[in-house]
Each structure stands twice: as C-alpha cells, then as structure tokens.
PDB file of N, CA and C in Angstrom:
ATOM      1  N   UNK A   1      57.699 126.182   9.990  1.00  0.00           N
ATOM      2  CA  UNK A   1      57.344 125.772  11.323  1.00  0.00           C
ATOM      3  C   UNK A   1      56.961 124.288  11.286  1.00  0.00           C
ATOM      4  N   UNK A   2      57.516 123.266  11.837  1.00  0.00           N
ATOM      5  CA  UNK A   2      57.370 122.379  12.132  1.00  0.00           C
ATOM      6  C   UNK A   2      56.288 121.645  13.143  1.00  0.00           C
ATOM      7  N   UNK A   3      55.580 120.537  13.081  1.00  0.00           N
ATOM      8  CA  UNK A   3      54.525 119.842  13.848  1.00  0.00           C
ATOM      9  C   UNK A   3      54.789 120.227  15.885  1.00  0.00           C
ATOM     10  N   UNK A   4      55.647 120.382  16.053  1.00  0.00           N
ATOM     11  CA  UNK A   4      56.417 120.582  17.194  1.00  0.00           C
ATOM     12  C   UNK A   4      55.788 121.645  17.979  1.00  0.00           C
ATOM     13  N   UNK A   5      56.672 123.163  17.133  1.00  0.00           N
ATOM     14  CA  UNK A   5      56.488 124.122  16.869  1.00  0.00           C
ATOM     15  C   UNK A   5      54.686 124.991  17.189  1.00  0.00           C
ATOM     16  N   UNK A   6      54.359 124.342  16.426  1.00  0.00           N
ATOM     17  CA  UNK A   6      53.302 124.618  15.650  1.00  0.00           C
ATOM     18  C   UNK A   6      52.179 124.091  17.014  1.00  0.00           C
ATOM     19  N   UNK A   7      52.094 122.943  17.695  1.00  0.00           N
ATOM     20  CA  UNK A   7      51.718 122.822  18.585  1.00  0.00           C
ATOM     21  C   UNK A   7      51.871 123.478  19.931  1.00  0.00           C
ATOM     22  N   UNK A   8      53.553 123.714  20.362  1.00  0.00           N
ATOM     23  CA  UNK A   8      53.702 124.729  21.788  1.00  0.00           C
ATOM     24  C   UNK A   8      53.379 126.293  21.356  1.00  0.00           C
ATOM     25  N   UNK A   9      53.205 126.690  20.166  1.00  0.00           N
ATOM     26  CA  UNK A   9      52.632 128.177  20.033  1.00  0.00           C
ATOM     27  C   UNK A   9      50.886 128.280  20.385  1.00  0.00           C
ATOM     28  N   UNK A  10      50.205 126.746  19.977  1.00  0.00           N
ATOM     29  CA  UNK A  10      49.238 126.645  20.260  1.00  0.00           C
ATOM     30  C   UNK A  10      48.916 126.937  21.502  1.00  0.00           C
ATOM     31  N   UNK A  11      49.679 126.071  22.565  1.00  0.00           N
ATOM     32  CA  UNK A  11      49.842 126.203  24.075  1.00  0.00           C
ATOM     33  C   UNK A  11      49.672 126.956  24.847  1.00  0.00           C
ATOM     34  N   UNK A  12      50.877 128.345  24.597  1.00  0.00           N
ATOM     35  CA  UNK A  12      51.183 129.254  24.715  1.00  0.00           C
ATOM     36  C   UNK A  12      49.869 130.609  24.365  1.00  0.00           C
ATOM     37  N   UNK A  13      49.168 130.355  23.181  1.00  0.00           N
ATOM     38  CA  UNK A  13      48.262 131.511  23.572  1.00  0.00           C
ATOM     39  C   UNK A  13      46.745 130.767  23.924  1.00  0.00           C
ATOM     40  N   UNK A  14      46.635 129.039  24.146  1.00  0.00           N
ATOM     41  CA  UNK A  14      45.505 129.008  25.235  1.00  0.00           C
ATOM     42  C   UNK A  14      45.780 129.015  26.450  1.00  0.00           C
ATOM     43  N   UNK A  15      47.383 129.171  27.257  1.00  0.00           N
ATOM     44  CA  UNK A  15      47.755 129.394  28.702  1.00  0.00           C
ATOM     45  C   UNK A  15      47.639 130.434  28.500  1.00  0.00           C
ATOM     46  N   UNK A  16      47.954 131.631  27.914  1.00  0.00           N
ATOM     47  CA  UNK A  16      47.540 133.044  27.875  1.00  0.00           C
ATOM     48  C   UNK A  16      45.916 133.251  28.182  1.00  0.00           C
ATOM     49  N   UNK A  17      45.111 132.901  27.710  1.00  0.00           N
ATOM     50  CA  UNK A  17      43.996 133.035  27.878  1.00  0.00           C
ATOM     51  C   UNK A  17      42.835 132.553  28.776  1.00  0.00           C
ATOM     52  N   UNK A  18      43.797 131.591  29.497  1.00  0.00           N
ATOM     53  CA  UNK A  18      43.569 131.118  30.749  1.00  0.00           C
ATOM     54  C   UNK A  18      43.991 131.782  31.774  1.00  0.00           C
ATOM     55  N   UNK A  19      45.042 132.304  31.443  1.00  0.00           N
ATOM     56  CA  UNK A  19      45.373 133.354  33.013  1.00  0.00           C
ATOM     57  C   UNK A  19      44.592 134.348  32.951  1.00  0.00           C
ATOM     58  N   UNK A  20      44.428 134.633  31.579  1.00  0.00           N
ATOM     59  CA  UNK A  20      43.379 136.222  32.214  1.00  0.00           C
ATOM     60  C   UNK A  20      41.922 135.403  32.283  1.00  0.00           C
ATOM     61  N   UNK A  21      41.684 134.499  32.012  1.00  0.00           N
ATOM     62  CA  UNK A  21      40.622 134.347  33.045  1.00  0.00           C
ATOM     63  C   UNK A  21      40.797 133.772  34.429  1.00  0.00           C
ATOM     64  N   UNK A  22      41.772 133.624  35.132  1.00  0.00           N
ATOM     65  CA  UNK A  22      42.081 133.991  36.221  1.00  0.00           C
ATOM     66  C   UNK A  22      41.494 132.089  36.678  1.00  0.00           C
ATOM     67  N   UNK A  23      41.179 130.972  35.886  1.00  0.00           N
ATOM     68  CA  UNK A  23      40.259 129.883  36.328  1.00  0.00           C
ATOM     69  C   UNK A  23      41.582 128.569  36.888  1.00  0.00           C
ATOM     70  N   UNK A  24      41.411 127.411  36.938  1.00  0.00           N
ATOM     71  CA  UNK A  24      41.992 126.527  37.543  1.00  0.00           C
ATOM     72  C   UNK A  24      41.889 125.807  36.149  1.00  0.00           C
ATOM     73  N   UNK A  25      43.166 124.747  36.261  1.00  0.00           N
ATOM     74  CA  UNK A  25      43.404 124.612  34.661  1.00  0.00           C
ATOM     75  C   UNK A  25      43.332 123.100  34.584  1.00  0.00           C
ATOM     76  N   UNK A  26      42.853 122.012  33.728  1.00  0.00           N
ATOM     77  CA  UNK A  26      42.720 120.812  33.630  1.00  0.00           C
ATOM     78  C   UNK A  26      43.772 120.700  32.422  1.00  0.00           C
ATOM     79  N   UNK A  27      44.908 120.338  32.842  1.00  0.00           N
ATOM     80  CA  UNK A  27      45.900 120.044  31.651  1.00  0.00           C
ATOM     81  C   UNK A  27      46.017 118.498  31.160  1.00  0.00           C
ATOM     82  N   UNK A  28      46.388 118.390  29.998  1.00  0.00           N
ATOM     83  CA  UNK A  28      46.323 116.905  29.541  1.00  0.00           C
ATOM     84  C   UNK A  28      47.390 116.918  28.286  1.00  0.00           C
ATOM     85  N   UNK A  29      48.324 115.539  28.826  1.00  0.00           N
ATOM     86  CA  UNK A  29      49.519 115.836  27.892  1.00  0.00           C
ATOM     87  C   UNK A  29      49.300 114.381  27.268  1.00  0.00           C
ATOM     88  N   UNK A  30      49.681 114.210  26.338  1.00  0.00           N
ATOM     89  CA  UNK A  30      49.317 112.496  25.470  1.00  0.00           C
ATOM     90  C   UNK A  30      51.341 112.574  25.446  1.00  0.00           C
ATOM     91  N   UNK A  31      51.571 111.157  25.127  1.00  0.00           N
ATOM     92  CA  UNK A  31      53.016 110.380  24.745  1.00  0.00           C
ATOM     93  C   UNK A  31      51.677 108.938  23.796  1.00  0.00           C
ATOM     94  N   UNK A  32      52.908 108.900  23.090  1.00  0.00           N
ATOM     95  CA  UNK A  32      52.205 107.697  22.550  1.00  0.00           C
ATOM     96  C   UNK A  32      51.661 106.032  23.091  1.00  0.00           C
ATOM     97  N   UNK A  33      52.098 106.515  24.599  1.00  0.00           N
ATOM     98  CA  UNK A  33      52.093 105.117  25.208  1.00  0.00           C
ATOM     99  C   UNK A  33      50.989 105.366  26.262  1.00  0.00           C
ATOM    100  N   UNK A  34      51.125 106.395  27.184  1.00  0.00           N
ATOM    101  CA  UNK A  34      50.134 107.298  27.699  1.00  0.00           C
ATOM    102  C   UNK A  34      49.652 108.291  27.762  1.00  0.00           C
ATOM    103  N   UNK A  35      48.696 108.886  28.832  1.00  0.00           N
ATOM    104  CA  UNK A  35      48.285 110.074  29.280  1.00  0.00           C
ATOM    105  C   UNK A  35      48.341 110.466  30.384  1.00  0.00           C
ATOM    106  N   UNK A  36      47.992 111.447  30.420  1.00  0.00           N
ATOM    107  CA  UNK A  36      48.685 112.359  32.117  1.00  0.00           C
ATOM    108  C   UNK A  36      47.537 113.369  31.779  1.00  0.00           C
ATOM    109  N   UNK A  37      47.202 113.384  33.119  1.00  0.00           N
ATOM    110  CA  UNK A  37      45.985 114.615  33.495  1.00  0.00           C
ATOM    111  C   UNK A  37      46.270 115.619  34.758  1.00  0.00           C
ATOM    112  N   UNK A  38      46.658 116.746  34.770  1.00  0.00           N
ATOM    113  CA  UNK A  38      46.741 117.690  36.446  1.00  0.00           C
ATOM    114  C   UNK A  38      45.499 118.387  35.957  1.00  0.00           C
ATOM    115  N   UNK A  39      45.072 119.185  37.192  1.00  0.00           N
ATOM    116  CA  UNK A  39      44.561 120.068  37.604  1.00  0.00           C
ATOM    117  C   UNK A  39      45.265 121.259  38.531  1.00  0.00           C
ATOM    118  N   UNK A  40      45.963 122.487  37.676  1.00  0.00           N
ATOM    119  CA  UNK A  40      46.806 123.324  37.990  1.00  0.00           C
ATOM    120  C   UNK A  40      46.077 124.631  38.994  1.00  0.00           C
ATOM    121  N   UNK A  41      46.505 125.361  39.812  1.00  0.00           N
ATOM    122  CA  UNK A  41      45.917 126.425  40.476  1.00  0.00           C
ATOM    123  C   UNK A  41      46.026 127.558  39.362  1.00  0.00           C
ATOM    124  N   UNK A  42      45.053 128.850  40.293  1.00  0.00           N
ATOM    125  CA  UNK A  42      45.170 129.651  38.958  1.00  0.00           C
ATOM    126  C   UNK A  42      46.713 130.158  38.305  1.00  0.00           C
ATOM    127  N   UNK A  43      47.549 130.377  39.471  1.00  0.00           N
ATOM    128  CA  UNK A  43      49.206 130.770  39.550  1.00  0.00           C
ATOM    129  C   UNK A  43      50.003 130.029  38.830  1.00  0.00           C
ATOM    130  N   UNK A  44      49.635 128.903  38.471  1.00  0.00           N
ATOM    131  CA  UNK A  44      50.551 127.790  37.796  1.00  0.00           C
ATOM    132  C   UNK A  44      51.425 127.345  38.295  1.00  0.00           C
ATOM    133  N   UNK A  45      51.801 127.435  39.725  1.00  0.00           N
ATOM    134  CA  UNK A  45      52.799 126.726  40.330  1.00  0.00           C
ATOM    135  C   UNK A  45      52.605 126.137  41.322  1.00  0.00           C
ATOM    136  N   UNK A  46      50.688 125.256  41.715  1.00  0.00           N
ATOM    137  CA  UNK A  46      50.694 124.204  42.821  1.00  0.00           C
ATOM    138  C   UNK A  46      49.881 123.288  41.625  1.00  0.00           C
ATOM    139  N   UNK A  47      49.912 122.047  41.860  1.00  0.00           N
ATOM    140  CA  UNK A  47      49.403 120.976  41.129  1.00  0.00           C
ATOM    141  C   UNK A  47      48.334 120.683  42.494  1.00  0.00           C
ATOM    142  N   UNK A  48      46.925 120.558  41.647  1.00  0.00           N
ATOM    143  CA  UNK A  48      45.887 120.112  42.990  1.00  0.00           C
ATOM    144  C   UNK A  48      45.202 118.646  42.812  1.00  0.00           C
ATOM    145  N   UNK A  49      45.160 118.090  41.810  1.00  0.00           N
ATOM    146  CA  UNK A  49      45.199 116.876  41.518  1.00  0.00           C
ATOM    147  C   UNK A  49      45.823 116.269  40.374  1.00  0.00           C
ATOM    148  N   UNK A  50      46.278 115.130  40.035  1.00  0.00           N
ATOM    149  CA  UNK A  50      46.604 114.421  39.506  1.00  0.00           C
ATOM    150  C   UNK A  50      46.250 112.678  39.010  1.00  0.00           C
ATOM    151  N   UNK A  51      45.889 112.700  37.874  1.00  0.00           N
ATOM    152  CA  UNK A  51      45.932 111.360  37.289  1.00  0.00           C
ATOM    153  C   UNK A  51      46.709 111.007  36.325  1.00  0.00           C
ATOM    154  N   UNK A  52      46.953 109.840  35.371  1.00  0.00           N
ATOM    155  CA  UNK A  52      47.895 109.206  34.586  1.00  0.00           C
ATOM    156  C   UNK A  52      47.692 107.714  34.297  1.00  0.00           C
ATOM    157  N   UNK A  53      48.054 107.263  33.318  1.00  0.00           N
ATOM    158  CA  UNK A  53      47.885 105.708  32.960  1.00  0.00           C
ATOM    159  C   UNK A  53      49.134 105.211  33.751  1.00  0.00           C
ATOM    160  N   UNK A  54      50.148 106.168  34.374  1.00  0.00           N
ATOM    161  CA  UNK A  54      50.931 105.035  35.128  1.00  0.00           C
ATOM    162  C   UNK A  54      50.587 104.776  36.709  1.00  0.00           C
ATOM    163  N   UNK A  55      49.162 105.361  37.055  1.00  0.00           N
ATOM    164  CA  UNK A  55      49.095 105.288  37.896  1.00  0.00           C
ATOM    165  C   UNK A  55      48.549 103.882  38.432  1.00  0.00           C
ATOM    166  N   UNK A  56      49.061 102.561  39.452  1.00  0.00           N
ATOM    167  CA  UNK A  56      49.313 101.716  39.905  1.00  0.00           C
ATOM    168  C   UNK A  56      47.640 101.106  39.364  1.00  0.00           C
ATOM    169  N   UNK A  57      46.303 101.709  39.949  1.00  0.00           N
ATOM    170  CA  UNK A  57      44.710 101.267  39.893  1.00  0.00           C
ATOM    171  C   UNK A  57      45.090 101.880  38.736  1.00  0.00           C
ATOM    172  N   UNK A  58      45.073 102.388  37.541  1.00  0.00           N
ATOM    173  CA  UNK A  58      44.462 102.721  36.213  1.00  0.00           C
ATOM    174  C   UNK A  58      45.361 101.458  35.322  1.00  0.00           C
ATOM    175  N   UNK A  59      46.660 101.439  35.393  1.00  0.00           N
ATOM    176  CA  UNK A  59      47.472 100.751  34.790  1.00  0.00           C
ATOM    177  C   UNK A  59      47.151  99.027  35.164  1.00  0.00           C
ATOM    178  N   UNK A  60      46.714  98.671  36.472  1.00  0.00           N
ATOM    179  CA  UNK A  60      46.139  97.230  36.346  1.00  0.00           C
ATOM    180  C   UNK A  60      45.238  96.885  35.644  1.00  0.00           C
ATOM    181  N   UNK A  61      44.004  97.975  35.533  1.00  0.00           N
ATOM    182  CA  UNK A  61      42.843  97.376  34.438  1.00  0.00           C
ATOM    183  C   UNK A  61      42.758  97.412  33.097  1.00  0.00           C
ATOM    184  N   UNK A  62      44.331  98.063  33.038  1.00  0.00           N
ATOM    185  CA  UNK A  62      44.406  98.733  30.990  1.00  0.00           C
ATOM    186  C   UNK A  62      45.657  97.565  30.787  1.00  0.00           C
ATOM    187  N   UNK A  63      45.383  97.504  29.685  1.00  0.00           N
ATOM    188  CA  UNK A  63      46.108  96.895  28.679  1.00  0.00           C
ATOM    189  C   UNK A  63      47.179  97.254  27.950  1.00  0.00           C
ATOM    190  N   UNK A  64      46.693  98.446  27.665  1.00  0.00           N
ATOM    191  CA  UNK A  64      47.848  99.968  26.917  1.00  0.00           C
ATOM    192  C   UNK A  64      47.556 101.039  27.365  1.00  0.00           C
ATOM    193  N   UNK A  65      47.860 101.942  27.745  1.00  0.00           N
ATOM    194  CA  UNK A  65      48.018 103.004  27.822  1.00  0.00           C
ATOM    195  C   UNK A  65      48.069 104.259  26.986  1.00  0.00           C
ATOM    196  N   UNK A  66      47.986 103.814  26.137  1.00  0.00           N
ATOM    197  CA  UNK A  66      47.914 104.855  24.588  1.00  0.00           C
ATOM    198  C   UNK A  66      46.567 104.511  24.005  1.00  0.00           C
ATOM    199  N   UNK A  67      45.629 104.180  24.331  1.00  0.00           N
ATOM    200  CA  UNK A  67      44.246 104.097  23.639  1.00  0.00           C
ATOM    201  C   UNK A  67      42.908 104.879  24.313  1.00  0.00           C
ATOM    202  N   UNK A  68      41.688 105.085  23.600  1.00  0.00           N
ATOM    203  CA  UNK A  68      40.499 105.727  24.252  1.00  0.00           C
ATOM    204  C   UNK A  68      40.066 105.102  25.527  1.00  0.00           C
ATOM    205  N   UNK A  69      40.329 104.299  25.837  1.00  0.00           N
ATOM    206  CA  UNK A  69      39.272 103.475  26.626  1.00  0.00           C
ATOM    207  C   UNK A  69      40.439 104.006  27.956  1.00  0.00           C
ATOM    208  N   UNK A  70      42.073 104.096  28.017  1.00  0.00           N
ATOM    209  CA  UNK A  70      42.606 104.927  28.860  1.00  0.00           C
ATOM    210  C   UNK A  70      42.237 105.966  29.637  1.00  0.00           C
ATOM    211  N   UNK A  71      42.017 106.538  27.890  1.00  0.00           N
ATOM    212  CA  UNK A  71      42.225 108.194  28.364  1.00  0.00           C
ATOM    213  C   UNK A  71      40.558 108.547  29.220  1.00  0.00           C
ATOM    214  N   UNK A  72      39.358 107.483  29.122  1.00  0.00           N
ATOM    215  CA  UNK A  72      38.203 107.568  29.785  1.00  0.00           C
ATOM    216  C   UNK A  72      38.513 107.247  31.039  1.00  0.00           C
ATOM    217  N   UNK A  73      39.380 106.586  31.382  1.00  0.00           N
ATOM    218  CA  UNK A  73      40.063 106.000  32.851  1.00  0.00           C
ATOM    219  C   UNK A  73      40.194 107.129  33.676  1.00  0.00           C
ATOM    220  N   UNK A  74      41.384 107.949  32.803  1.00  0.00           N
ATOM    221  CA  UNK A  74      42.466 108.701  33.691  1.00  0.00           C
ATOM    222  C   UNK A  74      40.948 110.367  33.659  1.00  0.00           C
ATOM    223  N   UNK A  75      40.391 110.102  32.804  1.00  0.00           N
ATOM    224  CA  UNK A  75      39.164 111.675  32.757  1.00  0.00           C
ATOM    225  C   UNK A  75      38.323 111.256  34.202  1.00  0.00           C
ATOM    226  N   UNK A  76      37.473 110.042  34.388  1.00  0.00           N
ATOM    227  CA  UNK A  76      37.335 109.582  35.376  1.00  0.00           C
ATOM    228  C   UNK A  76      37.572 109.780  36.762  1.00  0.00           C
ATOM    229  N   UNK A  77      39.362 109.184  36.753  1.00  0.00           N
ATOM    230  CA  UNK A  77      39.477 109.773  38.338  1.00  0.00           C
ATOM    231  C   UNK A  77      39.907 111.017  38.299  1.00  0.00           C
ATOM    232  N   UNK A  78      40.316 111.991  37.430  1.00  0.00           N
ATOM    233  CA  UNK A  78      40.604 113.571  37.595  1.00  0.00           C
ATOM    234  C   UNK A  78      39.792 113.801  38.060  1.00  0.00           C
ATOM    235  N   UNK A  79      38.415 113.780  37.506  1.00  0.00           N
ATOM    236  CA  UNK A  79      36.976 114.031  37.704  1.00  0.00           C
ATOM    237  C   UNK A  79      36.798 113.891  39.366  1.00  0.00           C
ATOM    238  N   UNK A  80      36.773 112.828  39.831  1.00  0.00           N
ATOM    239  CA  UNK A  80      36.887 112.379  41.476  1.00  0.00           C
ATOM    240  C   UNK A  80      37.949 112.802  41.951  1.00  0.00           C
ATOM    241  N   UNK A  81      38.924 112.656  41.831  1.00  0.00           N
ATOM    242  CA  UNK A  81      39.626 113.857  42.659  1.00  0.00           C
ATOM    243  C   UNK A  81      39.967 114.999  42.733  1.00  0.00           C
ATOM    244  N   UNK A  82      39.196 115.626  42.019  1.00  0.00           N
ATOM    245  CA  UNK A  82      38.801 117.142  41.945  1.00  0.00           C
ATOM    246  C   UNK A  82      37.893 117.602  42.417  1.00  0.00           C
ATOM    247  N   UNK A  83      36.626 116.555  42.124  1.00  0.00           N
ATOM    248  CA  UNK A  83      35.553 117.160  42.826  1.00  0.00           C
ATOM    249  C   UNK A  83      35.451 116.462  44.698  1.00  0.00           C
ATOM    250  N   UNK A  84      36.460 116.035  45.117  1.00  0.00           N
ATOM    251  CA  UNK A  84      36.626 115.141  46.426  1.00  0.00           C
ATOM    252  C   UNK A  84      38.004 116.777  46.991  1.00  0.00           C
ATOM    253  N   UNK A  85      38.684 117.446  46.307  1.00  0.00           N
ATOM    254  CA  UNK A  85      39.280 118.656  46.261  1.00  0.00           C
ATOM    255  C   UNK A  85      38.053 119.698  46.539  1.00  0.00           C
ATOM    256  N   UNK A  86      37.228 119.934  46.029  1.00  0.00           N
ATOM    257  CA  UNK A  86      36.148 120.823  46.306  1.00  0.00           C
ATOM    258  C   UNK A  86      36.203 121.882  44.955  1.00  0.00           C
ATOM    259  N   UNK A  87      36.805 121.025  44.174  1.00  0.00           N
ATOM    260  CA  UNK A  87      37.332 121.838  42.198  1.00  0.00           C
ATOM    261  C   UNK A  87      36.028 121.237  41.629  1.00  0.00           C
ATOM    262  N   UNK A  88      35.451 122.493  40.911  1.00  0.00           N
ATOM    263  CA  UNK A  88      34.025 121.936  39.947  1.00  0.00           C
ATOM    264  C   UNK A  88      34.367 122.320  38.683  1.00  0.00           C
ATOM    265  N   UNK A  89      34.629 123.537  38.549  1.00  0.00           N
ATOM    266  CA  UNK A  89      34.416 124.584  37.269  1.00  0.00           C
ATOM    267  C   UNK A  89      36.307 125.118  37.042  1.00  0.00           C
ATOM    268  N   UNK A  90      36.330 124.314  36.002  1.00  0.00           N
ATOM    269  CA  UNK A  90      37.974 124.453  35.517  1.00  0.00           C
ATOM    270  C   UNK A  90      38.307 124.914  34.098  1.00  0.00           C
ATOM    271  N   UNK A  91      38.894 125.402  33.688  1.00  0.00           N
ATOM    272  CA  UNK A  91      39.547 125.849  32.257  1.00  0.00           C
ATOM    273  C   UNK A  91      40.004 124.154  31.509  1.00  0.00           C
ATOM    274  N   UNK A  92      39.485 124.233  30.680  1.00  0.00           N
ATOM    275  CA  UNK A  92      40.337 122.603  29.571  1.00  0.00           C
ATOM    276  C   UNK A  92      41.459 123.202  28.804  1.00  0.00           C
ATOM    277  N   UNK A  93      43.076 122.810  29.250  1.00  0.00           N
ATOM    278  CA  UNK A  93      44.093 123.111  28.717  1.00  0.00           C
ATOM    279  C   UNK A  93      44.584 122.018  27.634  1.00  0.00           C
ATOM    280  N   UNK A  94      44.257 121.863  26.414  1.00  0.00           N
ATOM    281  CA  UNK A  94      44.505 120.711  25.497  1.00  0.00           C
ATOM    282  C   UNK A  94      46.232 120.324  25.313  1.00  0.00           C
ATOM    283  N   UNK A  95      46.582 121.129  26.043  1.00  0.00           N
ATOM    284  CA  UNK A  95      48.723 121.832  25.814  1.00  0.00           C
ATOM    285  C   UNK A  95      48.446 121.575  23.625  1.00  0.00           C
ATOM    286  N   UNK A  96      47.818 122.240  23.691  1.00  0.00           N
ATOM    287  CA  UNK A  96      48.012 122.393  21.591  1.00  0.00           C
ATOM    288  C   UNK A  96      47.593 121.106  21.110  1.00  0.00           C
ATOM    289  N   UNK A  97      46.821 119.900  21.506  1.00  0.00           N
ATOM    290  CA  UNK A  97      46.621 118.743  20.924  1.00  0.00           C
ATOM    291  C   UNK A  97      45.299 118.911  20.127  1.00  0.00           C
ATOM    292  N   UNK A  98      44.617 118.419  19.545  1.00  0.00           N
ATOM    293  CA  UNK A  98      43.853 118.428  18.874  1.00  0.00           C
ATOM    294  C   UNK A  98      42.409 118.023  19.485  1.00  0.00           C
ATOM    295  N   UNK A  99      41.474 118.137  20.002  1.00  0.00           N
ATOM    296  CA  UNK A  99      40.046 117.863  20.187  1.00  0.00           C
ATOM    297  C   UNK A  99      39.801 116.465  19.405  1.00  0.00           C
ATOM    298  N   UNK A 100      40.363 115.795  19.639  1.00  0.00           N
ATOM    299  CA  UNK A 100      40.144 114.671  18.931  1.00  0.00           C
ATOM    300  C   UNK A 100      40.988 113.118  19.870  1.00  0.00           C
ATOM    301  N   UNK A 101      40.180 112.283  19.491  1.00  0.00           N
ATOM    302  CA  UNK A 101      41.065 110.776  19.900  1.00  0.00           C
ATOM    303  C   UNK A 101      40.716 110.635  21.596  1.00  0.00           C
ATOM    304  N   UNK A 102      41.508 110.621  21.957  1.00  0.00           N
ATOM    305  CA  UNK A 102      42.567 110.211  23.303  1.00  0.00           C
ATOM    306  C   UNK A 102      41.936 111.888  24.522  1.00  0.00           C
ATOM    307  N   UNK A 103      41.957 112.806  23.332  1.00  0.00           N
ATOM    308  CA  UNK A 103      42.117 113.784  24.561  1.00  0.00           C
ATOM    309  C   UNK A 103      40.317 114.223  24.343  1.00  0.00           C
ATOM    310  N   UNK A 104      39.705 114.406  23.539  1.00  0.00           N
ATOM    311  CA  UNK A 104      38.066 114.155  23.792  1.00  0.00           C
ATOM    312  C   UNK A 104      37.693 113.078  24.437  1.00  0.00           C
ATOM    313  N   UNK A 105      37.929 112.123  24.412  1.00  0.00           N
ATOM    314  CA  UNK A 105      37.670 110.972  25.507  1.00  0.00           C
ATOM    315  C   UNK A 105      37.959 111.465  26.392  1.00  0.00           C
ATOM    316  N   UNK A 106      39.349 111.896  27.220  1.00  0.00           N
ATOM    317  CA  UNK A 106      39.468 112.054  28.246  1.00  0.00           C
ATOM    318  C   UNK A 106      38.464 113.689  28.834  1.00  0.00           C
ATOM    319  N   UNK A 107      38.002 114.444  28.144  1.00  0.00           N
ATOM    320  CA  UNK A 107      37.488 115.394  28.746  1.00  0.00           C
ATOM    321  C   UNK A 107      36.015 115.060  28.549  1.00  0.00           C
ATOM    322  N   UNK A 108      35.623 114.213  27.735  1.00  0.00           N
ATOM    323  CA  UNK A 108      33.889 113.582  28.217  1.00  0.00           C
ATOM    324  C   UNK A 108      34.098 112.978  29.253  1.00  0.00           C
ATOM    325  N   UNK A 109      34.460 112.139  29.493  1.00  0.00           N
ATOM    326  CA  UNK A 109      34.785 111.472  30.763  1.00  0.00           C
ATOM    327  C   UNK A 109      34.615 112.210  32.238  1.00  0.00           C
ATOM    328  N   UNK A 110      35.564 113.062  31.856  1.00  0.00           N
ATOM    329  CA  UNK A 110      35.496 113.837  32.993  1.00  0.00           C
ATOM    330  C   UNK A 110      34.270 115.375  33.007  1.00  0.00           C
ATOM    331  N   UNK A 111      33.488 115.292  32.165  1.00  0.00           N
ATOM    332  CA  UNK A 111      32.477 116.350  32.039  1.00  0.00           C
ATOM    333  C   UNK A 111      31.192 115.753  32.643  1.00  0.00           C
ATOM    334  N   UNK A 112      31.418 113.741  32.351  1.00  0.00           N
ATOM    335  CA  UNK A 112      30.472 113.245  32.548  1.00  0.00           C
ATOM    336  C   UNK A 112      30.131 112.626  34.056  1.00  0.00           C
ATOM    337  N   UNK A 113      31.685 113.067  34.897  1.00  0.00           N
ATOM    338  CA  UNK A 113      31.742 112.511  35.994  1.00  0.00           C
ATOM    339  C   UNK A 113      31.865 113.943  37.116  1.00  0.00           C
ATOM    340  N   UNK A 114      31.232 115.238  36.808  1.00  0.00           N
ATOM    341  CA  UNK A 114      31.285 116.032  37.161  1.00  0.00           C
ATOM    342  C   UNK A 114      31.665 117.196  37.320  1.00  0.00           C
ATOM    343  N   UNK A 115      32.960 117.246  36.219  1.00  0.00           N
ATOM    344  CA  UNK A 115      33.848 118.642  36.481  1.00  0.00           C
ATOM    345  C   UNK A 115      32.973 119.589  35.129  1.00  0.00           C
ATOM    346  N   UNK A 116      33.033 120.762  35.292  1.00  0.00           N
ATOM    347  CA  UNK A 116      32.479 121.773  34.756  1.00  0.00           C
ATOM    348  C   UNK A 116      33.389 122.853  33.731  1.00  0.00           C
ATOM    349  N   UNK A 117      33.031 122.581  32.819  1.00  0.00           N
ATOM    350  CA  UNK A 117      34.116 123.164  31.403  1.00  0.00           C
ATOM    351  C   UNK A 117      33.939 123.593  30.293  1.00  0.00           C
TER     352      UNK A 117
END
C-alpha cells in the first residue's frame, strides 16, 4: 500500500464515523501550494461554507499559500463564516492528513475563533 492509498483508507473510515454521528463536517484538504477548508451538511451533498488560500482577501495578505501562517488565515474565516451560518459544533474531517503542520494550525485557528470540535 502506497502513501496515497494509505491516506484515502484513512478518509474513508473517519467519513464513516462521522455519518453515524450524524454531525456537520469541517473538511480540510492541503496541495502543496495551498489549503481549502468546507464545512459539509450532515448528508454530504450541500457545502455550507467555504474558505481557501485562493480566496481573493486571504491570497492578498499571504505570500504563499502552502505555509502555517495560511492555513491560520483560511481556519479564521471558516470559523466566521460558520459561526455568521449559525454552525458552532462540527466534526474535524482531516481527509487522512496528519494532525500536524498546516492542518493543526488550521483547526486551532478555527477552535480559537469559535467553532466547537
């Protein structure tokens, strides 16, 4: 099993374990250049907010897009437009990445700006 692999099996049984808890899902996908943040319904098929380093205000004040100080950006406004949604208390979907770098930044960020996890 390959690095690949080995990560979407990860995925796959923390989206499992998110549906049976039935909660609203804070997903976060890394590329090496950026990050991307939704906030999914419990069904998985409406997106209720959205952030990203390509977004027009995050991408003027960054430099790169692939570093911590980003991924505190894009945790930030998830954070505000979720809780401006009336979303407090959400499931943290890592999609198989590691608790570490880029994607712990981005979920202090957003723990520290209100969302509940």
């Amino acid at each position: 099993m390959n690095k690949k692999e080995s990560r979407l099996r990860r995925t796959r049984k923390t989206r499992l374990k998110i549906l049976e808890l039935g909660a609203k899902r804070l997903v976060v996908y890394k590329s090496n250049t950026n990050i991307y943040a939704q906030i999914i319904d419990e069904t998985g098929s409406k997106v209720l907010a959205s952030a990203s380093t390509l977004a027009k205000d995050i991408n003027a004040s960054i430099k790169n897009g692939g570093n911590v100080e980003a991924a505190k950006l894009v945790g930030k406004q998830i954070a505000e437009k979720a809780l401006a949604s009336g979303i407090k208390e959400i499931a943290f979907d890592r999609s198989g990445f590691k608790y570490h770098g880029r994607v712990k930044a981005l979920a202090d960020s957003a723990r520290e700006n209100g969302l509940v996890f």
